[in-house]
PDB file of N, CA and C in Angstrom:
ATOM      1  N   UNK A   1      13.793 -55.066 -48.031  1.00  0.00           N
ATOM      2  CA  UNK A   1      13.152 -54.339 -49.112  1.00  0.00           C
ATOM      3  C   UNK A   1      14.151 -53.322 -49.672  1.00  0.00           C
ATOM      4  N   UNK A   2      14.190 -53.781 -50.926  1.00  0.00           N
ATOM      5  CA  UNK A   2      15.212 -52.500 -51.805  1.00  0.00           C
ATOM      6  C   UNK A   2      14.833 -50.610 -51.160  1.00  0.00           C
ATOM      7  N   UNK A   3      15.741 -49.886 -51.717  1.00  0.00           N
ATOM      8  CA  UNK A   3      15.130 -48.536 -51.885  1.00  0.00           C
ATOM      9  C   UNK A   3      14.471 -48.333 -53.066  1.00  0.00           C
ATOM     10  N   UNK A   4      13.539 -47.513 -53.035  1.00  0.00           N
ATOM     11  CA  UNK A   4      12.878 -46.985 -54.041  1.00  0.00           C
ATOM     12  C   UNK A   4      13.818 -45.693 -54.754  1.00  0.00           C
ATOM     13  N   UNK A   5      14.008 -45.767 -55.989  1.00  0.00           N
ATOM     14  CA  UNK A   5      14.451 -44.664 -56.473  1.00  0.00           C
ATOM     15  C   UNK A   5      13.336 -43.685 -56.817  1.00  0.00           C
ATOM     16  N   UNK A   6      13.783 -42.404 -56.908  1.00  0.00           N
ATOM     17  CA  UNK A   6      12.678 -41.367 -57.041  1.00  0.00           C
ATOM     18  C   UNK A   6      12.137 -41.468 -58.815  1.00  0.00           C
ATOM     19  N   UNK A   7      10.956 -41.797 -58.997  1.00  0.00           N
ATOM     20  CA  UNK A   7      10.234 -41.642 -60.078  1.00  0.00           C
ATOM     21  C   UNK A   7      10.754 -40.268 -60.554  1.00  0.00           C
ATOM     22  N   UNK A   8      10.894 -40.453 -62.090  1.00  0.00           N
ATOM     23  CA  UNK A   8      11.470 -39.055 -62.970  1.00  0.00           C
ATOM     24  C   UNK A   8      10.739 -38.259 -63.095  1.00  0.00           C
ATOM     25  N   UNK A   9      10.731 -37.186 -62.893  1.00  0.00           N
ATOM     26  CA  UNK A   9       9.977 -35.880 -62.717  1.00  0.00           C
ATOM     27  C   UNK A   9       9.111 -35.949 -64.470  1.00  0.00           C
ATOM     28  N   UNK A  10       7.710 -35.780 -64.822  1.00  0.00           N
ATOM     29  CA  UNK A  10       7.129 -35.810 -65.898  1.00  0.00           C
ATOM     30  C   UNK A  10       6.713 -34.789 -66.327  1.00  0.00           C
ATOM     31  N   UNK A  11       7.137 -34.065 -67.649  1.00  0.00           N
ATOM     32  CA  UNK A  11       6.749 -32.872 -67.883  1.00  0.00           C
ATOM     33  C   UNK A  11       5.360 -33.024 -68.673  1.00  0.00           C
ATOM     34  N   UNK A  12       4.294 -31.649 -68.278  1.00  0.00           N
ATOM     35  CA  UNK A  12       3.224 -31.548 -69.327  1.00  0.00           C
ATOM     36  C   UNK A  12       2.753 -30.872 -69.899  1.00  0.00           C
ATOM     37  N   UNK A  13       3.061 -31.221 -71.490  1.00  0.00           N
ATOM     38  CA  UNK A  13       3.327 -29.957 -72.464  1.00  0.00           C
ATOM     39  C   UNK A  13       1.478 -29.807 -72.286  1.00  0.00           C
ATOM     40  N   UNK A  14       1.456 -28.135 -72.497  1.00  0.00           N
ATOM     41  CA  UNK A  14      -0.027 -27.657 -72.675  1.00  0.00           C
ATOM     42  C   UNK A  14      -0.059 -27.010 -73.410  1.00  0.00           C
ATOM     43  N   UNK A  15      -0.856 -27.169 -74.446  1.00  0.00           N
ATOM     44  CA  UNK A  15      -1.257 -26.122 -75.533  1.00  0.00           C
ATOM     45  C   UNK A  15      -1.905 -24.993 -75.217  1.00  0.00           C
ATOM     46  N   UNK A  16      -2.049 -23.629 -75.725  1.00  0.00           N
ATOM     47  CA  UNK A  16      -2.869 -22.517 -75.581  1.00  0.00           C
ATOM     48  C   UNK A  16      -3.140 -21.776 -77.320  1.00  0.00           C
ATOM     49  N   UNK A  17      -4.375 -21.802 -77.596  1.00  0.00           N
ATOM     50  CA  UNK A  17      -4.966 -22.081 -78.795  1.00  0.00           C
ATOM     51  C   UNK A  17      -4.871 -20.402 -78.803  1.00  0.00           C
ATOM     52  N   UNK A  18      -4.869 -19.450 -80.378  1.00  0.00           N
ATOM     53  CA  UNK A  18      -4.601 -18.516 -80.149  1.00  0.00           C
ATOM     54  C   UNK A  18      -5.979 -18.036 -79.890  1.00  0.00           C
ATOM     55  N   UNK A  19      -7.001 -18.092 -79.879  1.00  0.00           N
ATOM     56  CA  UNK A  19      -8.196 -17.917 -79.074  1.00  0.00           C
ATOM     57  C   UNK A  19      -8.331 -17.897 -77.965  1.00  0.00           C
ATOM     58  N   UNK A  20      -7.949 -18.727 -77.115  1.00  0.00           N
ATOM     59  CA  UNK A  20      -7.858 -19.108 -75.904  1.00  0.00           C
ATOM     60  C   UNK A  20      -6.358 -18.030 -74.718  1.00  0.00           C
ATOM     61  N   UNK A  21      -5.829 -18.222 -76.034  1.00  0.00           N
ATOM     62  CA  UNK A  21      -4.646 -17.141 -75.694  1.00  0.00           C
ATOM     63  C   UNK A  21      -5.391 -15.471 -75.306  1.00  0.00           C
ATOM     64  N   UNK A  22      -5.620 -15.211 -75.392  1.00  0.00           N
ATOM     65  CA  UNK A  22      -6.832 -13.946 -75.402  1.00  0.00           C
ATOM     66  C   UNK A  22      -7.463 -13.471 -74.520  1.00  0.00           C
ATOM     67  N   UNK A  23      -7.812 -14.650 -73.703  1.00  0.00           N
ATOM     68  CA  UNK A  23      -8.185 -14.801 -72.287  1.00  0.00           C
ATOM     69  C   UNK A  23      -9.934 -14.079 -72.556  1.00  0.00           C
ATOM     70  N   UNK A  24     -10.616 -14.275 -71.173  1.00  0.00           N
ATOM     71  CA  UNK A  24     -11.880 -13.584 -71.092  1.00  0.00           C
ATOM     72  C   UNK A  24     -11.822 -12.462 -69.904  1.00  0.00           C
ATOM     73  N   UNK A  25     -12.064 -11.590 -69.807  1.00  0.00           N
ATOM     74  CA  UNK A  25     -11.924 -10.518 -68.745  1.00  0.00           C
ATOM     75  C   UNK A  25     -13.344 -10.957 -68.133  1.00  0.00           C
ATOM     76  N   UNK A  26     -13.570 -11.228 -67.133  1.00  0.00           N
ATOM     77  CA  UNK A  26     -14.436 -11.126 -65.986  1.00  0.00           C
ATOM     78  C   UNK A  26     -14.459 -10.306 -64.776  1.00  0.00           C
ATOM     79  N   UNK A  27     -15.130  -9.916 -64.278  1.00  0.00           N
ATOM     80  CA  UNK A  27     -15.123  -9.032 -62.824  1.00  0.00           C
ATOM     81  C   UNK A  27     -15.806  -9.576 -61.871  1.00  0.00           C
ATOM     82  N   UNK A  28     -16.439 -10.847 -61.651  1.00  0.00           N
ATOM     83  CA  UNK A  28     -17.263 -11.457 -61.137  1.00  0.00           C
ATOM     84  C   UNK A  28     -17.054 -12.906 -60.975  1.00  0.00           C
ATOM     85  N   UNK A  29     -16.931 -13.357 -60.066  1.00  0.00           N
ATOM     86  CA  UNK A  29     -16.949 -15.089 -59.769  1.00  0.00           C
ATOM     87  C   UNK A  29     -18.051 -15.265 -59.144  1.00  0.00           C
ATOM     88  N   UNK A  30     -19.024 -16.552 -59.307  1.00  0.00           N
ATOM     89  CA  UNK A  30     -20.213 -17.020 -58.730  1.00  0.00           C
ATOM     90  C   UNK A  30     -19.545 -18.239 -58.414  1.00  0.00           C
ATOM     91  N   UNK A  31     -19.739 -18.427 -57.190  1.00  0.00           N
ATOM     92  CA  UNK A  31     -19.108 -19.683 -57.131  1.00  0.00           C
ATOM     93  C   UNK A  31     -20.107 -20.926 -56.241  1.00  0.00           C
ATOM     94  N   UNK A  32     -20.569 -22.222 -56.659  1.00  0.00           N
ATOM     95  CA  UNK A  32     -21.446 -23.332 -56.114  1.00  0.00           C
ATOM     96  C   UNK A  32     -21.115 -24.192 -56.117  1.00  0.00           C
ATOM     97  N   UNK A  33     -21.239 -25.124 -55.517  1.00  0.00           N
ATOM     98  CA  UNK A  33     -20.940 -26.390 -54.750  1.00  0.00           C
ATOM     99  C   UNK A  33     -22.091 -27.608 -54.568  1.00  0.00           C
ATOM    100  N   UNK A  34     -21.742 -28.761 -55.051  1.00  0.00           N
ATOM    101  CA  UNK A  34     -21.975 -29.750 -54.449  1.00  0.00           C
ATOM    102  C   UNK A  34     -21.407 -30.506 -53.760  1.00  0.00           C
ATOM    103  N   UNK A  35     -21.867 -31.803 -53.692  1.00  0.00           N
ATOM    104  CA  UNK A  35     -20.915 -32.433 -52.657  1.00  0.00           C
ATOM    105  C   UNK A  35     -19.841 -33.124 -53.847  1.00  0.00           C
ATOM    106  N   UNK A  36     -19.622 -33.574 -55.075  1.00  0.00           N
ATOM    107  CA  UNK A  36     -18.595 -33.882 -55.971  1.00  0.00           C
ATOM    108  C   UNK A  36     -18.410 -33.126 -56.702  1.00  0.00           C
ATOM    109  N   UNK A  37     -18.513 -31.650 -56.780  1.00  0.00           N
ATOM    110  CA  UNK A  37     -17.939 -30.380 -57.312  1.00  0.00           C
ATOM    111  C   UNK A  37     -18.132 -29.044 -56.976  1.00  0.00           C
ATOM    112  N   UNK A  38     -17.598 -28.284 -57.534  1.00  0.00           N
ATOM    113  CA  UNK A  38     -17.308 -26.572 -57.324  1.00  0.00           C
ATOM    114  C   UNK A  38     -17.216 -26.500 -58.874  1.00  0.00           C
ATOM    115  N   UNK A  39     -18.878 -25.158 -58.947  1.00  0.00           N
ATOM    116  CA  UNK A  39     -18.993 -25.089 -60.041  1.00  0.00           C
ATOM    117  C   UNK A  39     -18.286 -23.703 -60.223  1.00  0.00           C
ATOM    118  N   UNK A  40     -17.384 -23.100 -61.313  1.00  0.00           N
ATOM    119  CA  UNK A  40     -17.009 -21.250 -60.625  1.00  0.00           C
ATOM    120  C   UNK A  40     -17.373 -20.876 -62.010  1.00  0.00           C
ATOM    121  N   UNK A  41     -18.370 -20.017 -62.199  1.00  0.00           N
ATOM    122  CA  UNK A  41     -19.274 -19.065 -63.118  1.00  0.00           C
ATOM    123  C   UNK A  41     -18.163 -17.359 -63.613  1.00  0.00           C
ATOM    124  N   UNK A  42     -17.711 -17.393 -64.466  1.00  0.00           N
ATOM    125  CA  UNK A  42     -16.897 -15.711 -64.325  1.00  0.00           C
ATOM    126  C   UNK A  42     -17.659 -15.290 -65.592  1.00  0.00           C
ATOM    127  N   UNK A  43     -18.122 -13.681 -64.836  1.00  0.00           N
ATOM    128  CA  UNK A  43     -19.100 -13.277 -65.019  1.00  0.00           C
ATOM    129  C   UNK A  43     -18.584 -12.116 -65.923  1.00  0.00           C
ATOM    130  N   UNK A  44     -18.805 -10.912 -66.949  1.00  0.00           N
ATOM    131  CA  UNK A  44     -18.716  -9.976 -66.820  1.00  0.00           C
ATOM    132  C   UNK A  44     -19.485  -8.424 -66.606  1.00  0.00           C
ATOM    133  N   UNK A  45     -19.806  -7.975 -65.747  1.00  0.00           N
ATOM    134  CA  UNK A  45     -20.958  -6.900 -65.339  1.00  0.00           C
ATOM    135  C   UNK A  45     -19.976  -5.796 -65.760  1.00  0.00           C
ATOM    136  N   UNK A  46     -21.501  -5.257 -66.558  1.00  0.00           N
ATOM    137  CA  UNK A  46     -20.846  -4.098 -66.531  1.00  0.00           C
ATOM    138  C   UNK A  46     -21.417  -2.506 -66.220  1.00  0.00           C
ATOM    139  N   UNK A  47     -21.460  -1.540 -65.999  1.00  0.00           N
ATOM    140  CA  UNK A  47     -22.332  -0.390 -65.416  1.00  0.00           C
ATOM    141  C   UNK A  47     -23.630  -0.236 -66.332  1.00  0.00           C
ATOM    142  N   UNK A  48     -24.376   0.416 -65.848  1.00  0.00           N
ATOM    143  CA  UNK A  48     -25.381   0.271 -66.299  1.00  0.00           C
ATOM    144  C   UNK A  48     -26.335  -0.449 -67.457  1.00  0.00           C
ATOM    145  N   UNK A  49     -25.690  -1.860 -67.281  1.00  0.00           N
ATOM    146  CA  UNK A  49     -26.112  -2.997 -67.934  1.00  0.00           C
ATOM    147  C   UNK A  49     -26.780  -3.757 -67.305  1.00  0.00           C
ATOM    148  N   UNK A  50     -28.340  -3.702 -67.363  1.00  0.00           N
ATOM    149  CA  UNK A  50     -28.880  -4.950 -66.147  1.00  0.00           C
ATOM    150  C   UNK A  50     -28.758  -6.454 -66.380  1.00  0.00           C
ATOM    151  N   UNK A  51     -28.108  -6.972 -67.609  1.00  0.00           N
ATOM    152  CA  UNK A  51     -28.215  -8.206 -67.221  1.00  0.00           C
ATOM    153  C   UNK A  51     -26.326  -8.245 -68.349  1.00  0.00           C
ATOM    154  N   UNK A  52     -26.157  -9.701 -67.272  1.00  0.00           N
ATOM    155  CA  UNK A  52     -24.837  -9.962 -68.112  1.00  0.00           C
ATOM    156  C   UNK A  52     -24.658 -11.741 -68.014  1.00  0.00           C
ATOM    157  N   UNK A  53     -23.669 -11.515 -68.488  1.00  0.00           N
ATOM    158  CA  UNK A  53     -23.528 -13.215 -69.110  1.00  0.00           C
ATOM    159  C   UNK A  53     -22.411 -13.981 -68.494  1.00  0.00           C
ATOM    160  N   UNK A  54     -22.582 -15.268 -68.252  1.00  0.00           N
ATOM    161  CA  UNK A  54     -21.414 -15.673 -67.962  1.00  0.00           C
ATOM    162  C   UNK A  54     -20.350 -15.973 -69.396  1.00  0.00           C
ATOM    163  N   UNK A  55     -19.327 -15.365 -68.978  1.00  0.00           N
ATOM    164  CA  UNK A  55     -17.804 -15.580 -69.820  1.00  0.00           C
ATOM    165  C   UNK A  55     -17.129 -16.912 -70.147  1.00  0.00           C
ATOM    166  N   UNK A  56     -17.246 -17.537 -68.885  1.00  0.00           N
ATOM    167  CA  UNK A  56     -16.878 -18.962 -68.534  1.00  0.00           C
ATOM    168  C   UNK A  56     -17.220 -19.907 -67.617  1.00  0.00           C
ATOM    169  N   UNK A  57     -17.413 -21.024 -67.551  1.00  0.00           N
ATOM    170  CA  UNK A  57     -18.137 -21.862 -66.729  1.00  0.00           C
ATOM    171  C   UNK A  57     -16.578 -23.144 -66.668  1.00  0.00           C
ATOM    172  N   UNK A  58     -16.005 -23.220 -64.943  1.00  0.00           N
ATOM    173  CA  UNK A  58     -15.396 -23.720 -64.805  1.00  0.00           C
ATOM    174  C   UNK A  58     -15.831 -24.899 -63.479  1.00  0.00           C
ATOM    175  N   UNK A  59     -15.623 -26.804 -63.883  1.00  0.00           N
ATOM    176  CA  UNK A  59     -16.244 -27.485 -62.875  1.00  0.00           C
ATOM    177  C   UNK A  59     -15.228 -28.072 -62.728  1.00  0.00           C
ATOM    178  N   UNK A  60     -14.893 -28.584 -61.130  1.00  0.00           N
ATOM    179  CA  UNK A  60     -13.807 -28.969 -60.735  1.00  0.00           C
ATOM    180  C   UNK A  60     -14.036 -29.761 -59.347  1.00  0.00           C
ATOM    181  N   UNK A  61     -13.584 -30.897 -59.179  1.00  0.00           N
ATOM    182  CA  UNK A  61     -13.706 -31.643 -57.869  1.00  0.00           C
ATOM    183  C   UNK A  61     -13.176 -30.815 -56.874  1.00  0.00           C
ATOM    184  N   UNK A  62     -14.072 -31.228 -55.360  1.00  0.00           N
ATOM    185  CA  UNK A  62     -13.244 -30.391 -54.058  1.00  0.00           C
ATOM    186  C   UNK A  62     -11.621 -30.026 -53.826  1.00  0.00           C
ATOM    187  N   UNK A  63     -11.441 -31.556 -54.219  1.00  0.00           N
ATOM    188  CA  UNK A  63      -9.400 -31.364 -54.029  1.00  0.00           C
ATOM    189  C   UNK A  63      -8.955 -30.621 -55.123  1.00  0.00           C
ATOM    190  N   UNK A  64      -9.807 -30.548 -56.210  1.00  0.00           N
ATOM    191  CA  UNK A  64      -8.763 -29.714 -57.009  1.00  0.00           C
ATOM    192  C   UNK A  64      -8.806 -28.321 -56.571  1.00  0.00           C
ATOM    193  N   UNK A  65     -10.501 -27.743 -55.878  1.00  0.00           N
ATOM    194  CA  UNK A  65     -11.142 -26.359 -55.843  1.00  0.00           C
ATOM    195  C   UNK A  65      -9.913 -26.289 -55.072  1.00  0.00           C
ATOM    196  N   UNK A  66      -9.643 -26.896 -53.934  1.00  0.00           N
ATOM    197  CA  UNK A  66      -8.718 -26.233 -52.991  1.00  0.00           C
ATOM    198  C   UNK A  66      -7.236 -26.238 -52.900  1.00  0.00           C
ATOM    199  N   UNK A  67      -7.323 -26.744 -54.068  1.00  0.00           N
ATOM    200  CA  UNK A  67      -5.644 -26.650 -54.867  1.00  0.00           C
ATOM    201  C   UNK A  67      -5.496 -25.451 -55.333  1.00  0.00           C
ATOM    202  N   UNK A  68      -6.720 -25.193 -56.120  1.00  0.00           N
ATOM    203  CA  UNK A  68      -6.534 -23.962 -56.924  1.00  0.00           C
ATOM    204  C   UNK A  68      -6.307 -22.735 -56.015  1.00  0.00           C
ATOM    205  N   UNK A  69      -6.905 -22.694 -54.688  1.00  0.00           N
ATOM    206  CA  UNK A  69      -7.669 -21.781 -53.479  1.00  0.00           C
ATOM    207  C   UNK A  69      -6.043 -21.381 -53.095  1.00  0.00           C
ATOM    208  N   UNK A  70      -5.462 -22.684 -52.532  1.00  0.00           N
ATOM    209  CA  UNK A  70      -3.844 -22.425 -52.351  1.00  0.00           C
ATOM    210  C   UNK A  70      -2.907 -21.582 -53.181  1.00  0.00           C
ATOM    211  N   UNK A  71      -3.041 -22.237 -54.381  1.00  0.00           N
ATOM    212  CA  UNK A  71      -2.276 -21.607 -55.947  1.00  0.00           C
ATOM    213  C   UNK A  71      -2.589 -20.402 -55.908  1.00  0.00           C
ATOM    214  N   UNK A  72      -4.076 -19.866 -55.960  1.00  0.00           N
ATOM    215  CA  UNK A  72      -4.267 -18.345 -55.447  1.00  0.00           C
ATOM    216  C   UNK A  72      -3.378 -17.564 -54.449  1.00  0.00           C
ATOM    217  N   UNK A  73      -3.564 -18.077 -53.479  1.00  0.00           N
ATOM    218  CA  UNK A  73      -2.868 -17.708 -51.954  1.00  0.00           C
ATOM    219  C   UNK A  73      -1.561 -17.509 -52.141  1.00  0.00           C
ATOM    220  N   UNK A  74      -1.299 -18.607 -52.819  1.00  0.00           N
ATOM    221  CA  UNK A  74       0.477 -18.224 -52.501  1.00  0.00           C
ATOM    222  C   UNK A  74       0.904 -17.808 -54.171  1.00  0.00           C
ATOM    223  N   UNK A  75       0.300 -17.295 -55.035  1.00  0.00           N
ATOM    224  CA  UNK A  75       0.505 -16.153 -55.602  1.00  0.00           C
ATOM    225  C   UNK A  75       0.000 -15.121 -55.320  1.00  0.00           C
ATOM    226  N   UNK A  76      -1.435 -14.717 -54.861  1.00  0.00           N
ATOM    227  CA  UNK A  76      -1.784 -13.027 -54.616  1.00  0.00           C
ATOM    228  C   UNK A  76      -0.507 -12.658 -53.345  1.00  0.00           C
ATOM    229  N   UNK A  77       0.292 -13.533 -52.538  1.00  0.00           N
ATOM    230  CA  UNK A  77       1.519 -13.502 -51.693  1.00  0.00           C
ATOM    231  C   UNK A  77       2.162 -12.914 -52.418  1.00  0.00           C
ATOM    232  N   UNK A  78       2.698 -13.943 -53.167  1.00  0.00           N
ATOM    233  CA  UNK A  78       4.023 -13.323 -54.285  1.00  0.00           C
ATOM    234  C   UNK A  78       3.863 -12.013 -55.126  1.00  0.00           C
ATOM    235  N   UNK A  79       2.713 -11.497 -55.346  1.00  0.00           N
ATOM    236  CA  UNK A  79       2.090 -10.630 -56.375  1.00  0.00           C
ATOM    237  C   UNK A  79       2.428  -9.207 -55.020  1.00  0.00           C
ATOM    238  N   UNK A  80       2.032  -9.489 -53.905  1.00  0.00           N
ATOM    239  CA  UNK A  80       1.827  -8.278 -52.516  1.00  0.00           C
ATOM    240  C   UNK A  80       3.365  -7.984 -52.388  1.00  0.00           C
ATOM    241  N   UNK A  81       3.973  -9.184 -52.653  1.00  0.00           N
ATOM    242  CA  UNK A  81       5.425  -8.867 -52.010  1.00  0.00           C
ATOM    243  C   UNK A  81       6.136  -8.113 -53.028  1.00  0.00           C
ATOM    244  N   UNK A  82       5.679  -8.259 -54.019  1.00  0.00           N
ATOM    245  CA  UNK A  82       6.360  -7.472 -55.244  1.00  0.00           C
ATOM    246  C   UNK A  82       5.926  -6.269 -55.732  1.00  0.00           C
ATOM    247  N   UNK A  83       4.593  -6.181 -55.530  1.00  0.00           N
ATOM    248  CA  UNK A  83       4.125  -5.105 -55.441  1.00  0.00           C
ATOM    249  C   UNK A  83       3.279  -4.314 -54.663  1.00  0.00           C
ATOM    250  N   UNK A  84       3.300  -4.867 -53.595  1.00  0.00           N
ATOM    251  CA  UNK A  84       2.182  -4.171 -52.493  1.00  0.00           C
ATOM    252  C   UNK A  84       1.059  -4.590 -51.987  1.00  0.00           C
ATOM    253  N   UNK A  85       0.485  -4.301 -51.075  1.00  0.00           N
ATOM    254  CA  UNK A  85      -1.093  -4.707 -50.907  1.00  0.00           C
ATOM    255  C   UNK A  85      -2.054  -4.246 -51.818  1.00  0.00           C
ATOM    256  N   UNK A  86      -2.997  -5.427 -52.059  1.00  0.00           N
ATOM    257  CA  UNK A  86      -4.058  -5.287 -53.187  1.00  0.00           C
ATOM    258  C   UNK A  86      -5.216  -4.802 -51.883  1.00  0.00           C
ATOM    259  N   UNK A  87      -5.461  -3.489 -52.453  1.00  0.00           N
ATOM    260  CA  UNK A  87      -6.628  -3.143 -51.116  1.00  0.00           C
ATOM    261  C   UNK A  87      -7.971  -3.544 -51.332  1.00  0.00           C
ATOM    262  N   UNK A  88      -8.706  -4.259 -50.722  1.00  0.00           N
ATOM    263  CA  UNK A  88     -10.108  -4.459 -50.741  1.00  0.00           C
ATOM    264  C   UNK A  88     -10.861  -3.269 -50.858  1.00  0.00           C
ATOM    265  N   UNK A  89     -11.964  -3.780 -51.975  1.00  0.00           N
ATOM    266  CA  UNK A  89     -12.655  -2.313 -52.586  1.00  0.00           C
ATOM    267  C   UNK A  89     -14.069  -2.699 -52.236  1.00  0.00           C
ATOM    268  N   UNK A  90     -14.907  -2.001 -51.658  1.00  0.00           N
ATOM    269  CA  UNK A  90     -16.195  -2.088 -51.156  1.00  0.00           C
ATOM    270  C   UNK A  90     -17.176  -3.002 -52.397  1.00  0.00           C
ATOM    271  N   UNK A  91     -18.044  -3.986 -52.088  1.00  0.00           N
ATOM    272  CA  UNK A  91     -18.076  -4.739 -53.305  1.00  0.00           C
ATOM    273  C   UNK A  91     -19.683  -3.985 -53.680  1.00  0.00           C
ATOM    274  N   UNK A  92     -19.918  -3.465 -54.363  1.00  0.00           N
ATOM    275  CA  UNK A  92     -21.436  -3.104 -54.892  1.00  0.00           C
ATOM    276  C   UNK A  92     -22.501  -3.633 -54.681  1.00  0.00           C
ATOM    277  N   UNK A  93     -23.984  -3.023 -54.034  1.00  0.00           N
ATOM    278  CA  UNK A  93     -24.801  -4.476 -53.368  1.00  0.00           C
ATOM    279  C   UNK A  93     -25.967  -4.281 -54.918  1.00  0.00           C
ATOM    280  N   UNK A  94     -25.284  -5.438 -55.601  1.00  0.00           N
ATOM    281  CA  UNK A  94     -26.151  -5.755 -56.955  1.00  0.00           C
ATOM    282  C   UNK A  94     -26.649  -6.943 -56.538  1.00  0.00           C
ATOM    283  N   UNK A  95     -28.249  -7.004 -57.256  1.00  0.00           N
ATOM    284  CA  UNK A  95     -29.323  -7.585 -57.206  1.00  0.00           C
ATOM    285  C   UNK A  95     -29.085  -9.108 -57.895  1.00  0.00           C
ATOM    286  N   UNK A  96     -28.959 -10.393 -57.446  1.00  0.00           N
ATOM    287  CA  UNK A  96     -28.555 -11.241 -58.533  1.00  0.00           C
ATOM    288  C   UNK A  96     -29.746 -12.431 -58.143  1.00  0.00           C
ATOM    289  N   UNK A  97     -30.153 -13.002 -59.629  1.00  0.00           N
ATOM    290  CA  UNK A  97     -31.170 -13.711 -59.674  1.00  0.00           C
ATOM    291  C   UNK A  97     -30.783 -14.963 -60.520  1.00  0.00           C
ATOM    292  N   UNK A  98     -29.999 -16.070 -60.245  1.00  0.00           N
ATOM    293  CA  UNK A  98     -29.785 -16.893 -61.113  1.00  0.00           C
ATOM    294  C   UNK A  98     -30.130 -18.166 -61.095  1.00  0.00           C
ATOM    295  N   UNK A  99     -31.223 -18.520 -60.359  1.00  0.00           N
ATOM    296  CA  UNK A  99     -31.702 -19.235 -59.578  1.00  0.00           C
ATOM    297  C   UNK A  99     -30.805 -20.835 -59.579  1.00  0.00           C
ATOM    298  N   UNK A 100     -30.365 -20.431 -58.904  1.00  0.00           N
ATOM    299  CA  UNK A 100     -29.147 -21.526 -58.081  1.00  0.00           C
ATOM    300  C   UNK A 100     -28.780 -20.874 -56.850  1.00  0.00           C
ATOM    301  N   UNK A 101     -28.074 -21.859 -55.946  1.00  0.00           N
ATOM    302  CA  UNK A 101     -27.897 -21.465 -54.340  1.00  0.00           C
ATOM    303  C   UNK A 101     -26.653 -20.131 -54.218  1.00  0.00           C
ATOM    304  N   UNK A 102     -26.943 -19.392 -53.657  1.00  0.00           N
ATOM    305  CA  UNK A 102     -26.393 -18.155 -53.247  1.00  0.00           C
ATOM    306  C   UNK A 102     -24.632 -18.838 -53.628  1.00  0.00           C
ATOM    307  N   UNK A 103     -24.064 -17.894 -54.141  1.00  0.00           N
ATOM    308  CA  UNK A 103     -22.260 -17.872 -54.180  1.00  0.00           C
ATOM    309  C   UNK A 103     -21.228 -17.139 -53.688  1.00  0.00           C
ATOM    310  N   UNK A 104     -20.345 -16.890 -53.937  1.00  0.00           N
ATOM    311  CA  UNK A 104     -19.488 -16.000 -53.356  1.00  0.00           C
ATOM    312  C   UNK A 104     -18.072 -15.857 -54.258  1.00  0.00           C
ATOM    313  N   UNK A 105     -17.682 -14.557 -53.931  1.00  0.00           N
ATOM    314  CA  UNK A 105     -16.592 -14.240 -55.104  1.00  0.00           C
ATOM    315  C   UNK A 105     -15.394 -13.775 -53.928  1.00  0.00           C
TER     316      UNK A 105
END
């Protein structure tokens, strides 16, 4: 059997629309699960506002959720090493009613 030569590395151009460029500020991830996805809800709350909206609604298969979970990891790494520890801030015990199964941020 021959060798395989290494397949050419494929680049992929991505657009960012100037809207989209802009980004959404959230402070909140809801995050749910089935068994063929991870739904992640980013929320924005804000003080004395009782109800708020979701910003963005992002659905994604397991292997990708935990691609992304990594990609996190080993940037909030790179982000600590450059600038320090990000200290955990006591999270606020707000009341949430969205009737879907409990999440986590």
């Amino acid at each position: 059997m021959p060798d395989q030569l290494p397949l050419p590395e494929q680049q992929l151009n991505i657009e960012l629309s100037e809207e989209m460029a802009d980004g959404k500020y959230a402070n909140l991830a809801i995050i749910t699960h089935s068994f063929a996805e991870f739904v992640i809800d980013f929320v924005t709350v804000m003080p004395n506002v009782p109800k708020a909206k979701v910003k963005s609604r992002i659905v994604m298969t397991p292997h990708h959720a935990k691609r992304l979970m990594r990609a996190l990891i080993d940037n909030i790494k790179r982000f600590e090493s450059q600038y320090g520890p990000i200290k955990d801030q006591e999270t606020p015990n707000m009341p949430f009613n969205f009737g879907a199964p409990a999440g986590q941020a």
